[in-house]
Protein backbone atom coordinates (compact mmCIF):
# COMPACT_ATOMS: atom_id res chain seq x y z
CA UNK A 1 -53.08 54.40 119.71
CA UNK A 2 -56.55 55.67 119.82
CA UNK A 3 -59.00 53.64 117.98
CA UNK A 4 -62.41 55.94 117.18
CA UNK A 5 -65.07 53.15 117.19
CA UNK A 6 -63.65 50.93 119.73
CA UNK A 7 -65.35 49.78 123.03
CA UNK A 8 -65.93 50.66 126.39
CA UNK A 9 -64.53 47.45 128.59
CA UNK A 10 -63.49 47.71 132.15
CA UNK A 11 -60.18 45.99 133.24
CA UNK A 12 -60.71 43.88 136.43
CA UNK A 13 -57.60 44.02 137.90
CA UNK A 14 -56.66 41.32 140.83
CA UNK A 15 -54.03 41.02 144.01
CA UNK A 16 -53.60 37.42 145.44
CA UNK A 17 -53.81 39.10 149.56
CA UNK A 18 -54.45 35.93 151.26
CA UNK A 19 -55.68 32.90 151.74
CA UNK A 20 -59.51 31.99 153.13
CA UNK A 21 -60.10 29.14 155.89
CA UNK A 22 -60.26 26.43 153.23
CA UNK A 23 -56.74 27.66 151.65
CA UNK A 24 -58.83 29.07 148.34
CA UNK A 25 -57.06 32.33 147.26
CA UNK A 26 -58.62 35.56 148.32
CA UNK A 27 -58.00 38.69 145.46
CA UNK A 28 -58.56 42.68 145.49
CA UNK A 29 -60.12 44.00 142.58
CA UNK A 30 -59.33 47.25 141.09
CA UNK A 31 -61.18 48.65 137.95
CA UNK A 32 -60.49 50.61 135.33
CA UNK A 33 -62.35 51.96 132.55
CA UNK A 34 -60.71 51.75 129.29
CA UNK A 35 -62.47 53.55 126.51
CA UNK A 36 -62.27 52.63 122.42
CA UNK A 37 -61.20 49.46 122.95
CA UNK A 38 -61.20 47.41 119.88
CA UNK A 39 -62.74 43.81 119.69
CA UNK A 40 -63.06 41.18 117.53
CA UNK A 41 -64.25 37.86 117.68
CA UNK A 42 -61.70 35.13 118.50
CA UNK A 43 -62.93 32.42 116.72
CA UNK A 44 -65.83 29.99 116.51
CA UNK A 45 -66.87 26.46 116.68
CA UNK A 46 -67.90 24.74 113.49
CA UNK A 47 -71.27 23.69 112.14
CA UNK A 48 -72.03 20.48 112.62
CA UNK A 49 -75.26 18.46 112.25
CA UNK A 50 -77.05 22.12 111.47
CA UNK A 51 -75.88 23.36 115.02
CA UNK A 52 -75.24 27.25 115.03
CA UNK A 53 -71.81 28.48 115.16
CA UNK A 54 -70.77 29.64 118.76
CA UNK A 55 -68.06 32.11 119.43
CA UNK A 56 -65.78 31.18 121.90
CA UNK A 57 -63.98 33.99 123.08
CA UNK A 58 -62.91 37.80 121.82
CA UNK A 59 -59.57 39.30 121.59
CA UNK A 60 -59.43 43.17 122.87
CA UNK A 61 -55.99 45.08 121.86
CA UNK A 62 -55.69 47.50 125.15
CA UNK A 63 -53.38 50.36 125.10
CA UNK A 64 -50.15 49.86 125.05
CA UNK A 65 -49.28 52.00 128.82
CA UNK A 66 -52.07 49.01 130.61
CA UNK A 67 -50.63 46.00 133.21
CA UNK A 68 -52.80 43.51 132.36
CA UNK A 69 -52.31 39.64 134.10
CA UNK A 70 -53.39 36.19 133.07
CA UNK A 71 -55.49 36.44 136.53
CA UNK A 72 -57.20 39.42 135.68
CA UNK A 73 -60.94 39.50 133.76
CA UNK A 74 -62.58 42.40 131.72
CA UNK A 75 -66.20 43.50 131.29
CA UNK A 76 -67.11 44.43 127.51
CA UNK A 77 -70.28 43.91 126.12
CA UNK A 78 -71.90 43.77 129.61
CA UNK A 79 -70.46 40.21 130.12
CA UNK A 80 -67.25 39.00 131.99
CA UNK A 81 -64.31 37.56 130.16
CA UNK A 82 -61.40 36.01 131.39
CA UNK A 83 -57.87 36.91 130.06
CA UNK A 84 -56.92 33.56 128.79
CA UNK A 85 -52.89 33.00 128.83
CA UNK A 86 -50.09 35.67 128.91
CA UNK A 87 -51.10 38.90 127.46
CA UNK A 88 -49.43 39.91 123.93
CA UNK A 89 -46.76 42.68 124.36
CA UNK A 90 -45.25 43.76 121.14
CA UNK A 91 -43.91 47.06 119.05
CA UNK A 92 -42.50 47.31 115.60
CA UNK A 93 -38.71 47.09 116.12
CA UNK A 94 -38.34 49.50 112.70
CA UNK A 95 -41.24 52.00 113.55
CA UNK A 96 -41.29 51.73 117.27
CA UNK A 97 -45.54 51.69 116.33
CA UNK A 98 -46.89 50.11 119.66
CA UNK A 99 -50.74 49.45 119.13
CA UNK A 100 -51.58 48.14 122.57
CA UNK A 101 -51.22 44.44 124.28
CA UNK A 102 -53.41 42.19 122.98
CA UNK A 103 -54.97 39.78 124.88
CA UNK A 104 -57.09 36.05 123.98
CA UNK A 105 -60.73 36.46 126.22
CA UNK A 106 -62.51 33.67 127.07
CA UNK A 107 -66.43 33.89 128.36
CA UNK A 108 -67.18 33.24 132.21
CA UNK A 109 -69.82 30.81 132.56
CA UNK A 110 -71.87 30.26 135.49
């Protein structure tokens, strides 16, 4: 589906291809630019003691062709997200309508 006002994110795709000297995993990246993207906000913590909400994470609905993995991060807003838990994959079984795969971001830190 094309979405007019979405966003411009870039899909940080990853390949486990070995292991460094201290066992860590060692990935290839591969980008791609994915444009009118929508996202939303995926939910926030709640006020307490006059403390500002905080959003936690965003939820981007990618189109529907894209191989996304729970080890792979995106780039929207000019920050890096990581895909938090198995992408959503899903069509209308009546319409055959297949939005995209949705997918749960959560904020790198540090």
């Amino acid at each position: 589906m094309i979405f007019g006002f979405g966003e411009t994110v870039v899909l940080h795709t990853r390949t486990r291809t070995g292991e460094d000297a201290y066992g860590n995993d060692v990935f290839t990246t591969t980008d791609t630019t994915l444009e009118k993207v929508p996202v939303w906000p995926a939910g926030a913590t709640e006020l307490v003691q006059g403390q500002d909400t905080t959003i936690t994470g965003l939820y981007a609905l990618l189109p529907a062709d894209t191989n996304v993995e729970a080890i792979d991060y995106v780039t929207v807003y000019g920050d890096d997200y990581e895909v938090d838990g198995e992408p959503g994959r899903f069509a209308s079984p009546f319409t055959g309508l297949n939005p995209g795969v949705q997918v749960h971001l959560t904020r790198i830190a540090g």
